[in-house]
Protein backbone atom coordinates (compact mmCIF):
# COMPACT_ATOMS: atom_id res chain seq x y z
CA UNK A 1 167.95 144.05 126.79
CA UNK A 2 164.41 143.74 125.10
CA UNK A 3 161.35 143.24 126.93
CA UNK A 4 159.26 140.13 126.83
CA UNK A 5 156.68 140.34 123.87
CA UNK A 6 153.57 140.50 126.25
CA UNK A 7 155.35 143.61 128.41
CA UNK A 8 153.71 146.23 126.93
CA UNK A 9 150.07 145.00 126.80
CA UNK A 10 150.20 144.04 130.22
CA UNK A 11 151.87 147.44 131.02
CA UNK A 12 149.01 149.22 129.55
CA UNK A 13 146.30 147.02 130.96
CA UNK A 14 148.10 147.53 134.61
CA UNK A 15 147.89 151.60 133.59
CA UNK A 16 143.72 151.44 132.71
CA UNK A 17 143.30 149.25 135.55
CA UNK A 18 145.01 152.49 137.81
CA UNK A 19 142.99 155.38 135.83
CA UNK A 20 139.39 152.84 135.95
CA UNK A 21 139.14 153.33 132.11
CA UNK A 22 137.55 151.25 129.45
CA UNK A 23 139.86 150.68 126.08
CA UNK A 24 138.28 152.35 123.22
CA UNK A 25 137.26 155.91 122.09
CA UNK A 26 134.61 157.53 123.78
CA UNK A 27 131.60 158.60 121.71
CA UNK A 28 131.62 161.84 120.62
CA UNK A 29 128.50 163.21 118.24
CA UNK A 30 129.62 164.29 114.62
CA UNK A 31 129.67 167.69 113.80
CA UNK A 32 126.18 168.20 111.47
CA UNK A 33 126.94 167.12 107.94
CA UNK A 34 127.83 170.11 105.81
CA UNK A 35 127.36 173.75 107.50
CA UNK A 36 123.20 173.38 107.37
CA UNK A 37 121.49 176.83 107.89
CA UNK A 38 120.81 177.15 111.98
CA UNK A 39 117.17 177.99 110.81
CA UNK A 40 114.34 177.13 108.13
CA UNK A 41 112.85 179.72 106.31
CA UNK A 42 109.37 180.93 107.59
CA UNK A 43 106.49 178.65 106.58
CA UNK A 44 103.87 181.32 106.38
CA UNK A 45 100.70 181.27 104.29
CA UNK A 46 98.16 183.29 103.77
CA UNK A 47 95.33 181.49 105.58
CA UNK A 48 96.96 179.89 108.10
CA UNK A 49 98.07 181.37 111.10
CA UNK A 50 102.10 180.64 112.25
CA UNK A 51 101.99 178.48 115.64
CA UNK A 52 104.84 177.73 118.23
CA UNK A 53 103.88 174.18 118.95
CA UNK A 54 102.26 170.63 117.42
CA UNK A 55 100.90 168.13 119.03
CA UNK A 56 102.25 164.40 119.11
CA UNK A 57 99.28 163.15 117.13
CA UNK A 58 99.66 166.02 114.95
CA UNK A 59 96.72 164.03 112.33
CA UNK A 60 94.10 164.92 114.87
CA UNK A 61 94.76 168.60 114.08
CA UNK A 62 92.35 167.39 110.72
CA UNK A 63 89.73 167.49 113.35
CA UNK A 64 87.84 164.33 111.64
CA UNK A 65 87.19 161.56 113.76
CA UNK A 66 87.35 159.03 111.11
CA UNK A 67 91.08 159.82 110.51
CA UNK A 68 91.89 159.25 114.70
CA UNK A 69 90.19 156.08 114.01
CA UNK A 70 92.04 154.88 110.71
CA UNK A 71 95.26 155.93 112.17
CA UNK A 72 94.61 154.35 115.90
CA UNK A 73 93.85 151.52 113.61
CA UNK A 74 96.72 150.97 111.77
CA UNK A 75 99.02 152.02 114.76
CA UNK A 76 97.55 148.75 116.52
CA UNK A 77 97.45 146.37 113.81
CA UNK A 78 99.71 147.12 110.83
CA UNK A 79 101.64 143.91 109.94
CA UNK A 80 105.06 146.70 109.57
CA UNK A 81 104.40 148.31 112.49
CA UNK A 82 104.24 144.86 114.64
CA UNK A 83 107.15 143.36 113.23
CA UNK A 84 109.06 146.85 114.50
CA UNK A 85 107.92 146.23 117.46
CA UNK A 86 109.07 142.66 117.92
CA UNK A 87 112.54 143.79 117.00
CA UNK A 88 112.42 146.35 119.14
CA UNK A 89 111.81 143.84 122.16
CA UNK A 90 114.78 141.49 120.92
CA UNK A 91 116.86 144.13 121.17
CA UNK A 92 115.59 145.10 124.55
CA UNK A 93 116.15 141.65 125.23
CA UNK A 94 119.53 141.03 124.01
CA UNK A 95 120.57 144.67 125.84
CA UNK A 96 119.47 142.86 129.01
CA UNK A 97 121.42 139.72 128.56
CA UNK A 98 124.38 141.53 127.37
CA UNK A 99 124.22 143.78 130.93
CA UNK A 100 123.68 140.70 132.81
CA UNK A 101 127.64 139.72 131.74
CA UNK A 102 128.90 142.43 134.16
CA UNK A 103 127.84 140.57 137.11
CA UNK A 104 128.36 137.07 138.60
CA UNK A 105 126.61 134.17 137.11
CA UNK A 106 125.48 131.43 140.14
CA UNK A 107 124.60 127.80 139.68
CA UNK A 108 123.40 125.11 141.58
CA UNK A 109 124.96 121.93 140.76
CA UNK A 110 124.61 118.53 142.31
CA UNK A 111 124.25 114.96 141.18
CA UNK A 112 125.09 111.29 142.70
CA UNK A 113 126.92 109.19 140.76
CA UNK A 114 127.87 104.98 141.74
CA UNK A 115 131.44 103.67 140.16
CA UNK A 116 132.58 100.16 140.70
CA UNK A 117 136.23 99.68 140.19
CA UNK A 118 137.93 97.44 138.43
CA UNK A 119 140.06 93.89 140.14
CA UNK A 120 141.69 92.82 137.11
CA UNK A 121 143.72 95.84 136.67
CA UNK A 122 148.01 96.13 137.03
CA UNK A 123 148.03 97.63 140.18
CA UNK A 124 145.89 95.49 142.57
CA UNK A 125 143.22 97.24 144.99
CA UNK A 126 144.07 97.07 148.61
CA UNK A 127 142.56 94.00 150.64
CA UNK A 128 139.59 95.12 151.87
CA UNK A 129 139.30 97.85 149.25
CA UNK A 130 135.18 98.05 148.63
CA UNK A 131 134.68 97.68 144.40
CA UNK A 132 131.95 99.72 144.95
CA UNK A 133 131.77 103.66 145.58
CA UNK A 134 129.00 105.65 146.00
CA UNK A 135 129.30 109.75 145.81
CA UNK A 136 126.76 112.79 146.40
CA UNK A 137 127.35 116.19 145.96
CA UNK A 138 126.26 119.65 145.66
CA UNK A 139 127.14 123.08 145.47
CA UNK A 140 127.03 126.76 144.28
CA UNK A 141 129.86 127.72 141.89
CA UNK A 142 130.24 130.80 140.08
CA UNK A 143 132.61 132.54 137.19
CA UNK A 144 132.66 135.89 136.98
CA UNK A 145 134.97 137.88 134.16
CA UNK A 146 136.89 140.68 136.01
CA UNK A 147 135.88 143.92 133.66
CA UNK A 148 139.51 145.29 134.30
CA UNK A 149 139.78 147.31 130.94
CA UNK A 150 135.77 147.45 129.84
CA UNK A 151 135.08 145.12 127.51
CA UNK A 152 131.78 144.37 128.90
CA UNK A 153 131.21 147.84 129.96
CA UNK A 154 131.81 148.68 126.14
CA UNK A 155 129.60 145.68 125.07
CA UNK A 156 127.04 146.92 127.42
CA UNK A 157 127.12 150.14 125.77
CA UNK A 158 126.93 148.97 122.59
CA UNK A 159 123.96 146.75 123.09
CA UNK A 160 122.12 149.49 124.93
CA UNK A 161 122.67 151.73 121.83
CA UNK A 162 121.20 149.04 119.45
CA UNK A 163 118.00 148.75 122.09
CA UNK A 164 117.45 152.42 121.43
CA UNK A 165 118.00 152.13 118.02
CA UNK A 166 115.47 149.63 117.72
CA UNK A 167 113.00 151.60 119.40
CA UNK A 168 113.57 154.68 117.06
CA UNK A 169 113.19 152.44 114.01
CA UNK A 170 110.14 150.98 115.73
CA UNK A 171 109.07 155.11 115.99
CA UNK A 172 110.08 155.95 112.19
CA UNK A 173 107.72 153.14 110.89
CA UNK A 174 104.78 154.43 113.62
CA UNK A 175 105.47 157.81 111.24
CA UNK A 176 105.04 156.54 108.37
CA UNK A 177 102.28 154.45 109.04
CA UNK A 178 100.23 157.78 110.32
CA UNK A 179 101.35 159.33 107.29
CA UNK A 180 100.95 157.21 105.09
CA UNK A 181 97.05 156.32 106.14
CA UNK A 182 96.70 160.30 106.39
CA UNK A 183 97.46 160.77 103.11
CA UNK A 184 95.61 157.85 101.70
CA UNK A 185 92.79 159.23 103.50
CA UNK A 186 93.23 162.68 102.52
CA UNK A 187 93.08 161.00 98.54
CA UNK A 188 90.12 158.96 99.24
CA UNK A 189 88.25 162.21 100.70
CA UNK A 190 89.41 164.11 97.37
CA UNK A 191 88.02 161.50 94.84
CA UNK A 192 84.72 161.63 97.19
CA UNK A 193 84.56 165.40 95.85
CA UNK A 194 85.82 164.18 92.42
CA UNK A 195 83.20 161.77 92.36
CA UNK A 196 80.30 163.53 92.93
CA UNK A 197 81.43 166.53 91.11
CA UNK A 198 81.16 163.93 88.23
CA UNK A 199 77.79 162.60 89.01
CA UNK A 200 76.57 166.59 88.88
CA UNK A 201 78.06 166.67 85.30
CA UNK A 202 76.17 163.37 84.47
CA UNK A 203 73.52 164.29 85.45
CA UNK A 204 73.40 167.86 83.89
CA UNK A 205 74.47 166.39 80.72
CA UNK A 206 71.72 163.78 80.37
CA UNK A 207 69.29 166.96 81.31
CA UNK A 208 70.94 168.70 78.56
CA UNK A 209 70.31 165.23 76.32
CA UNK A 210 66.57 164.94 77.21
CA UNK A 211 66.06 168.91 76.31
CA UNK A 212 68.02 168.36 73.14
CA UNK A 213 65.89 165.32 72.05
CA UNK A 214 62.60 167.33 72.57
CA UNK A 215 63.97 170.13 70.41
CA UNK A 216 64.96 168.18 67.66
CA UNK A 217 61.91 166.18 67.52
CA UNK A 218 60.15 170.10 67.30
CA UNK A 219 63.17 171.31 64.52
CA UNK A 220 64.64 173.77 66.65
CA UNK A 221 68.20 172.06 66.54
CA UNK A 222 69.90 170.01 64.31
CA UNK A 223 70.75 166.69 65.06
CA UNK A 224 74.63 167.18 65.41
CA UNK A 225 73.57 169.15 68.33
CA UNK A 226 72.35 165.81 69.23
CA UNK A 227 74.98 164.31 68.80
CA UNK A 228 77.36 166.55 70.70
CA UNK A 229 74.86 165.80 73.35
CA UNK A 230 75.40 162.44 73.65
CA UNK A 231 79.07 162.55 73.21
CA UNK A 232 79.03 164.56 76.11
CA UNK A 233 77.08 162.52 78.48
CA UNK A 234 78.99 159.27 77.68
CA UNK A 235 82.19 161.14 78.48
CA UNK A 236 80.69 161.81 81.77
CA UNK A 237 80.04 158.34 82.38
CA UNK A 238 83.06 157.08 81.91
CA UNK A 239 84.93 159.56 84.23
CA UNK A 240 82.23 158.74 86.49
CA UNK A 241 83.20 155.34 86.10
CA UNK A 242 87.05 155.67 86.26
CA UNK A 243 86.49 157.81 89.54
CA UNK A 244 84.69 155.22 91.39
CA UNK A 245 87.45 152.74 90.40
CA UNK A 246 90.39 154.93 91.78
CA UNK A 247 88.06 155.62 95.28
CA UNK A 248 87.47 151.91 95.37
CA UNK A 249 91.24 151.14 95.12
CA UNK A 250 91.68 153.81 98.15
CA UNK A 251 89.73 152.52 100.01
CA UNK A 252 91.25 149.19 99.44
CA UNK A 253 94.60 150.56 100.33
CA UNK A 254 93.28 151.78 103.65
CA UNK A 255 91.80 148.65 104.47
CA UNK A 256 95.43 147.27 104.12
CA UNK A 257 97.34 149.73 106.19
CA UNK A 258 94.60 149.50 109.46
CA UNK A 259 94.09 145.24 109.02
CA UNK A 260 90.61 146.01 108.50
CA UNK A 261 89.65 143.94 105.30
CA UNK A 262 86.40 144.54 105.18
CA UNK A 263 87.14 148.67 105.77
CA UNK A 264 83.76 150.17 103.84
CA UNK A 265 84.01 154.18 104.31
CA UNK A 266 81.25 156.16 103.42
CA UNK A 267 81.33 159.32 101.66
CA UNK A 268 82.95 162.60 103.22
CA UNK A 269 84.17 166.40 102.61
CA UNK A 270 87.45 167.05 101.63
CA UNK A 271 86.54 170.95 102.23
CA UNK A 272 85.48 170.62 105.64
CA UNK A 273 89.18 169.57 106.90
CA UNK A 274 91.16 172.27 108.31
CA UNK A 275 94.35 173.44 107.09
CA UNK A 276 96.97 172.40 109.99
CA UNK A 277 99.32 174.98 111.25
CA UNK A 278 102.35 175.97 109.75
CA UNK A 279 105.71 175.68 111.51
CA UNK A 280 106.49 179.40 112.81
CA UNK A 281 109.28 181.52 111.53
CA UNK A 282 112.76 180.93 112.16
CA UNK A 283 112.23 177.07 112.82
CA UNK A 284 115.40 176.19 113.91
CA UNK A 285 116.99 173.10 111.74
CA UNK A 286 118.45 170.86 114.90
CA UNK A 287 115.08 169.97 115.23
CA UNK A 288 115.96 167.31 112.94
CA UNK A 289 118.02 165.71 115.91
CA UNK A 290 114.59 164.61 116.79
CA UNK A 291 113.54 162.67 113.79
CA UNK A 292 113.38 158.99 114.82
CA UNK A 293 115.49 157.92 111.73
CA UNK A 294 118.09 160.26 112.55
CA UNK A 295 118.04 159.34 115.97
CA UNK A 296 118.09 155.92 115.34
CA UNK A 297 121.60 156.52 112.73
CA UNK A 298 122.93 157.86 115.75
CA UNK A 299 122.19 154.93 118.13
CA UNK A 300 124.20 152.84 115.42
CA UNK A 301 127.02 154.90 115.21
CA UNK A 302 127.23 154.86 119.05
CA UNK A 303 126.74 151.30 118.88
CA UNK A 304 129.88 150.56 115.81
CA UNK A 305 132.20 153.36 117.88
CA UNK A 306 131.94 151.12 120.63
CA UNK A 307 132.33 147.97 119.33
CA UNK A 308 135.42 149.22 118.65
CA UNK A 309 136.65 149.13 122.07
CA UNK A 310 135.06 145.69 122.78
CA UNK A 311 137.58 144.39 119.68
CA UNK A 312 140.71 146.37 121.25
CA UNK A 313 139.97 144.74 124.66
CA UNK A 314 140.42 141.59 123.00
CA UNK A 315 143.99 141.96 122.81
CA UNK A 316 144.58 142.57 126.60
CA UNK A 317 144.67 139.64 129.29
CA UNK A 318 140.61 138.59 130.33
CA UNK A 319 140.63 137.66 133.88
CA UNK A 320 138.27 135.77 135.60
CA UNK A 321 137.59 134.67 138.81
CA UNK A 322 135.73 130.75 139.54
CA UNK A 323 134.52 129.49 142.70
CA UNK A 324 132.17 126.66 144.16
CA UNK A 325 130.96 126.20 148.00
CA UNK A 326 129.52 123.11 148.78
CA UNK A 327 129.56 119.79 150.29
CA UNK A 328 130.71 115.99 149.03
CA UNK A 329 129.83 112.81 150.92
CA UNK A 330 129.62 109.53 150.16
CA UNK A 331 126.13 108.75 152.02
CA UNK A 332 123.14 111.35 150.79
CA UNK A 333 122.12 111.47 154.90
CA UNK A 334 125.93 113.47 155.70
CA UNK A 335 125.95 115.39 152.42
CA UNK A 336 125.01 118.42 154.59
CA UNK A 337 127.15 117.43 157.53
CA UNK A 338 130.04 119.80 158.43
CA UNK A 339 132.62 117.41 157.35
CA UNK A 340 131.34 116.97 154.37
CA UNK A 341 131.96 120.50 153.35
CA UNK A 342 133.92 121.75 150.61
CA UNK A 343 135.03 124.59 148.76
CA UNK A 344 137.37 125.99 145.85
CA UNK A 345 138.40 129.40 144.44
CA UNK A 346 140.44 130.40 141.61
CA UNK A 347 141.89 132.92 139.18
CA UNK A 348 142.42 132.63 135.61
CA UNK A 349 144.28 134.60 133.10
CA UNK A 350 144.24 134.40 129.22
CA UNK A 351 145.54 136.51 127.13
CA UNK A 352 146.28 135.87 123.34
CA UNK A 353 150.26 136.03 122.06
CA UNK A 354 150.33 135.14 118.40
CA UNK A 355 147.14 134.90 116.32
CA UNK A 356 148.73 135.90 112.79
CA UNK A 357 147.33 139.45 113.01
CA UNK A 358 143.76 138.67 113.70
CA UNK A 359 142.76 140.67 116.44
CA UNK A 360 144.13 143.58 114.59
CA UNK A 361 142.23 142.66 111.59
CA UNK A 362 139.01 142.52 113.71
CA UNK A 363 139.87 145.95 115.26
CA UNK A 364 140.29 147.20 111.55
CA UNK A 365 136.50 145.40 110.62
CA UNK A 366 135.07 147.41 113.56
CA UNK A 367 136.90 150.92 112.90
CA UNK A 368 135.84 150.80 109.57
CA UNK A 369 131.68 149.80 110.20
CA UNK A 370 132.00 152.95 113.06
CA UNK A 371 133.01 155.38 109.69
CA UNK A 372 130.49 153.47 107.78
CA UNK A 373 127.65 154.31 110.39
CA UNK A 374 129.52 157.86 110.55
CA UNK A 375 128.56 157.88 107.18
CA UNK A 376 124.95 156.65 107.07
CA UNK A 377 124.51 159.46 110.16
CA UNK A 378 125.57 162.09 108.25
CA UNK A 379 123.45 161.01 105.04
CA UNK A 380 120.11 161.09 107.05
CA UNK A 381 120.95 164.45 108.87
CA UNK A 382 121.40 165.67 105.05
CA UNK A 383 118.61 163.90 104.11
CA UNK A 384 116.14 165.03 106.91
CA UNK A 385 116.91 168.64 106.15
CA UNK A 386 116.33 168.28 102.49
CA UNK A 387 112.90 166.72 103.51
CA UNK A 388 112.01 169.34 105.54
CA UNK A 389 113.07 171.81 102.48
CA UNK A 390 111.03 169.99 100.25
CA UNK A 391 107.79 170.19 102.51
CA UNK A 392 108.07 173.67 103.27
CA UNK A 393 108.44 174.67 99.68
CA UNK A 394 105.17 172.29 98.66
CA UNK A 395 103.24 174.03 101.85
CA UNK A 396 103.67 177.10 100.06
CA UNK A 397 103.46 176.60 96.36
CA UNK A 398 100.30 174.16 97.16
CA UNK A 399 98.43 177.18 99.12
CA UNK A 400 99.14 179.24 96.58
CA UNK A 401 98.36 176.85 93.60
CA UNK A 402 94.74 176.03 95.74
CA UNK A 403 93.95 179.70 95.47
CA UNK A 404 94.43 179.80 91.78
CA UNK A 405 92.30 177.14 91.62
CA UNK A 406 89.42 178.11 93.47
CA UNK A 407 89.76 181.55 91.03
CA UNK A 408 89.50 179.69 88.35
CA UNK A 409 86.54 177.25 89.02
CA UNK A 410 84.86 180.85 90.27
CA UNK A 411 85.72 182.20 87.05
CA UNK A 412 84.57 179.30 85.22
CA UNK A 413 81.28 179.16 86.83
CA UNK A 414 80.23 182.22 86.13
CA UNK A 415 81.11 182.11 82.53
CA UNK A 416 78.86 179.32 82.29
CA UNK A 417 76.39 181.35 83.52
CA UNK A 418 76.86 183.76 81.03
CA UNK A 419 77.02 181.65 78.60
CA UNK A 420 74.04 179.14 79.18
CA UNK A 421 72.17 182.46 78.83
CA UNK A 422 73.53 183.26 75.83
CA UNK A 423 72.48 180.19 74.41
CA UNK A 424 69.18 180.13 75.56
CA UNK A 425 68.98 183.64 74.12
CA UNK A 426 70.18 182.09 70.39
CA UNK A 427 73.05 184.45 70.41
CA UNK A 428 74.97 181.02 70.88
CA UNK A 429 76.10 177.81 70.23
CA UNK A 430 75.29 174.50 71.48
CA UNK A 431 79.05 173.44 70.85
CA UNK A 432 80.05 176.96 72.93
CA UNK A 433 77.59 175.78 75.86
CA UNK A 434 79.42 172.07 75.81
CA UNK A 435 82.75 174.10 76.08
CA UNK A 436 82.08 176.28 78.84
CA UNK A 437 80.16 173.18 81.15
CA UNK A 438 83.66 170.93 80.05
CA UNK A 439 85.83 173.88 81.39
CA UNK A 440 83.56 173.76 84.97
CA UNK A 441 84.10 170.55 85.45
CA UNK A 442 87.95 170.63 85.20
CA UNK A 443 88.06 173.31 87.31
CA UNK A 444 85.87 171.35 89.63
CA UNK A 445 88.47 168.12 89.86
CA UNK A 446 91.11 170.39 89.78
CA UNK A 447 89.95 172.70 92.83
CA UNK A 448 90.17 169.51 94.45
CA UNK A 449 93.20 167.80 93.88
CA UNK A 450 94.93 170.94 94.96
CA UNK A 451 92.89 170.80 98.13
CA UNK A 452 94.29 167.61 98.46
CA UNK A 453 97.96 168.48 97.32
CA UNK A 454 97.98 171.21 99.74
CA UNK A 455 96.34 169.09 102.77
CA UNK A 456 99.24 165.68 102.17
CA UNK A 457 101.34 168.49 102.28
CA UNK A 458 101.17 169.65 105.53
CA UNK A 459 101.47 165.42 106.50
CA UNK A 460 104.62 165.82 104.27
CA UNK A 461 105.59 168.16 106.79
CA UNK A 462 104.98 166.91 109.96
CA UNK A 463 106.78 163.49 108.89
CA UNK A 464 109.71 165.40 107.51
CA UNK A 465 109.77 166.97 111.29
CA UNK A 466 109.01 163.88 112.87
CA UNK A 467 105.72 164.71 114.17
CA UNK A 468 105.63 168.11 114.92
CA UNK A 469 108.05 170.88 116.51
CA UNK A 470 108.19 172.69 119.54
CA UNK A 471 109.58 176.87 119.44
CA UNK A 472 113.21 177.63 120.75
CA UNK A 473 112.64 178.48 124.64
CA UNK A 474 113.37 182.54 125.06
């Protein structure tokens, strides 16, 4: 004899009902994507000492007081950062209306109503029968869904996951917007030293112009030496010119990220910022389980693997429970009277039996967003580490390219030195002298662009760690 078609579902409900279990798999974290290393390789340079720990607000490790401002700033009034925020509260929001579903909803109701009956009608009124009928009532009633196999526990779950996931997406744009104002400011401090390096060159070549017109007006030079004079001075100008433009544009940028329109920064020293410390050796690589994007793939895969559950306990019987306590009278002045008293309870029971395969369908939808969001986890684990690769490897190349270029602007100086000298002396050149000024002043704008470089590095970093890092406890 075959069982009845809705035998087994109710069979299994009765079963998690017995063992107090909610339908649906329980969460369990992915193993890392790949086999990642357990550690990073040691981040040591030469002139920075290794440290065990980072603070939060890792950009005050800059030590310049303008940066804490420009970042406080932006953290307060960047248009991104706010509208993070605001999703982050209407997810908080929804996770508390979704929580409120696990427990009884009350309601007041009451009302008076006045029906006059009808004397034409096929079934006469008794003599005597009044045609009107007055009625007042109120009462409490409630319905309450009996969470019997955990739909609502797994839709509470759910939503709670999608809170927290709002609030590390709100966290991932709160590191970007520090990093990306630290490294705008870090620019805008580098074409400070660009710039003036360029106004010294002006002004040494229109020294070297003023010399060179009082020595050809005597016959000591010709005037192609003149010339080259000139040609030099107006090149000056115009990276002079260019320079101020790109600083301008920074500062402009800046003024966008903190809401500050009318930001006006005055000039600063890209040489007085410290190098921050470097992460210490043997960093271990599940600190990337504390990046807020990775966190916040995490909160949506716990979110889509228990959706799933929420979809399954569709297909089981939803039970709920009604009620109302109150009283009914015809006259509002023995609506509270004991007589007038009255009360009702009930149970209900639904429970779907053919629906052409949609539930199933819907359970399908929601298995396969949980390996989509599997997917998207593993991605920004793989991502995160490569970041964190990537910033290590530009710490170190960048120290390293920064010392080269100091050696070389040393180098250059004092062959300019030499040969200024030289040319003083007659053994040389005025087209020699031009060369060896031209090769200072690259070095100068180089030397600081890999200052720079090797500074947005280091913000590289701590974004790629999000924020900082913390040694393994002995």
């Amino acid at each position: 004899m075959s069982k009845p078609a809705f035998a087994t579902p109710l069979a299994a409900s009765l079963a998690l009902v017995l063992a107090g279990c909610a339908i649906g798999p329980d969460y369990q974290r992915p193993v890392s994507a790949g086999s990642l290393p357990a550690q990073y390789a040691a981040a040591r340079t030469p002139s920075s000492e290794p440290t065990a720990t980072v603070e939060a607000e890792w950009w005050k490790l800059f030590h310049d007081p303008m940066l804490d401002r420009l970042v406080a700033d932006a953290l307060g009034r960047n248009a991104d950062l706010l509208a993070a925020v605001a999703r982050m509260e209407e997810a908080d929001a929804a996770m508390r209306e979704t929580g409120a579903a696990l427990l009884p909803e009350v309601k007041l109701e009451a009302g008076a109503t006045r029906t006059r009956a009808s004397t034409t009608t096929a079934t006469p009124m008794p003599p005597g029968t009044p045609t009107l009928r007055d009625n007042r009532k109120a009462a409490l009633t409630t319905a309450f869904e009996l969470d019997v196999w955990g739909r609502l526990r797994r839709a509470d779950e759910a939503s709670r996951a999608q809170a927290m996931a709002g609030r590390y997406a709100r966290d991932t744009v709160r590191l970007s917007v520090a990093a990306l104002v630290s490294s705008s400011y870090l620019g805008l401090r580098a074409l400070d030293v660009q710039v003036a390096a360029a106004a010294d060159s002006e002004a040494s070549y229109a020294d070297s112009l003023r010399i060179m017109q009082s020595r050809l007006a005597a016959g000591a030079v010709s005037p192609l030496e003149r010339l080259q004079a000139e040609n030099a001075l107006a090149a000056a100008r115009a990276q002079t010119a260019g320079l101020r433009r790109q600083r301008a544009q920074a500062e402009h940028q800046l003024a966008l990220l903190t809401g500050q329109p009318d930001l006006a920064l005055a000039p600063g020293d890209l040489e007085q910022l410290p190098v921050p410390p470097v992460p210490p050796p043997g960093l271990p690589s599940s600190l990337l389980e504390t990046r807020p994007d990775v966190r916040q793939a995490e909160e949506t895969l716990v979110a889509a693997n228990a959706q799933i559950g929420v979809v399954k306990a569709a297909l089981f019987p939803t039970l709920s429970l009604t009620g109302s306590l109150g009283s009914e009278s015809r006259a509002l002045s023995s609506l509270f009277s004991t007589a007038s008293g009255a009360w009702s309870a009930g149970l209900g029971l639904t429970m779907p039996l053919l629906d052409a395969g949609r539930h199933a369908a819907q359970v399908d939808q929601a298995t396969a967003r949980q390996r989509q969001a599997a997917a998207d986890y593993q991605k920004a684990v793989q991502g995160a580490f490569k970041d964190v690769r990537d910033a290590l490897v530009s710490v170190r190349e960048n120290t390293e390219a920064e010392q080269a270029q100091a050696a070389r602007l040393d180098a250059a100086q004092q062959a300019l030195r030499v040969m200024r000298a030289r040319y003083e002396a007659g053994y040389s050149a005025y087209a020699q002298l031009l060369e060896s000024q031209r090769a200072v002043d690259e070095a100068r704008q180089s030397h600081a662009g890999s200052r720079q470089a090797r500074l947005a590095a280091a913000v590289d970093l701590f974004k790629a760690l999000g924020g900082g890092w913390r040694a393994p406890r002995l």
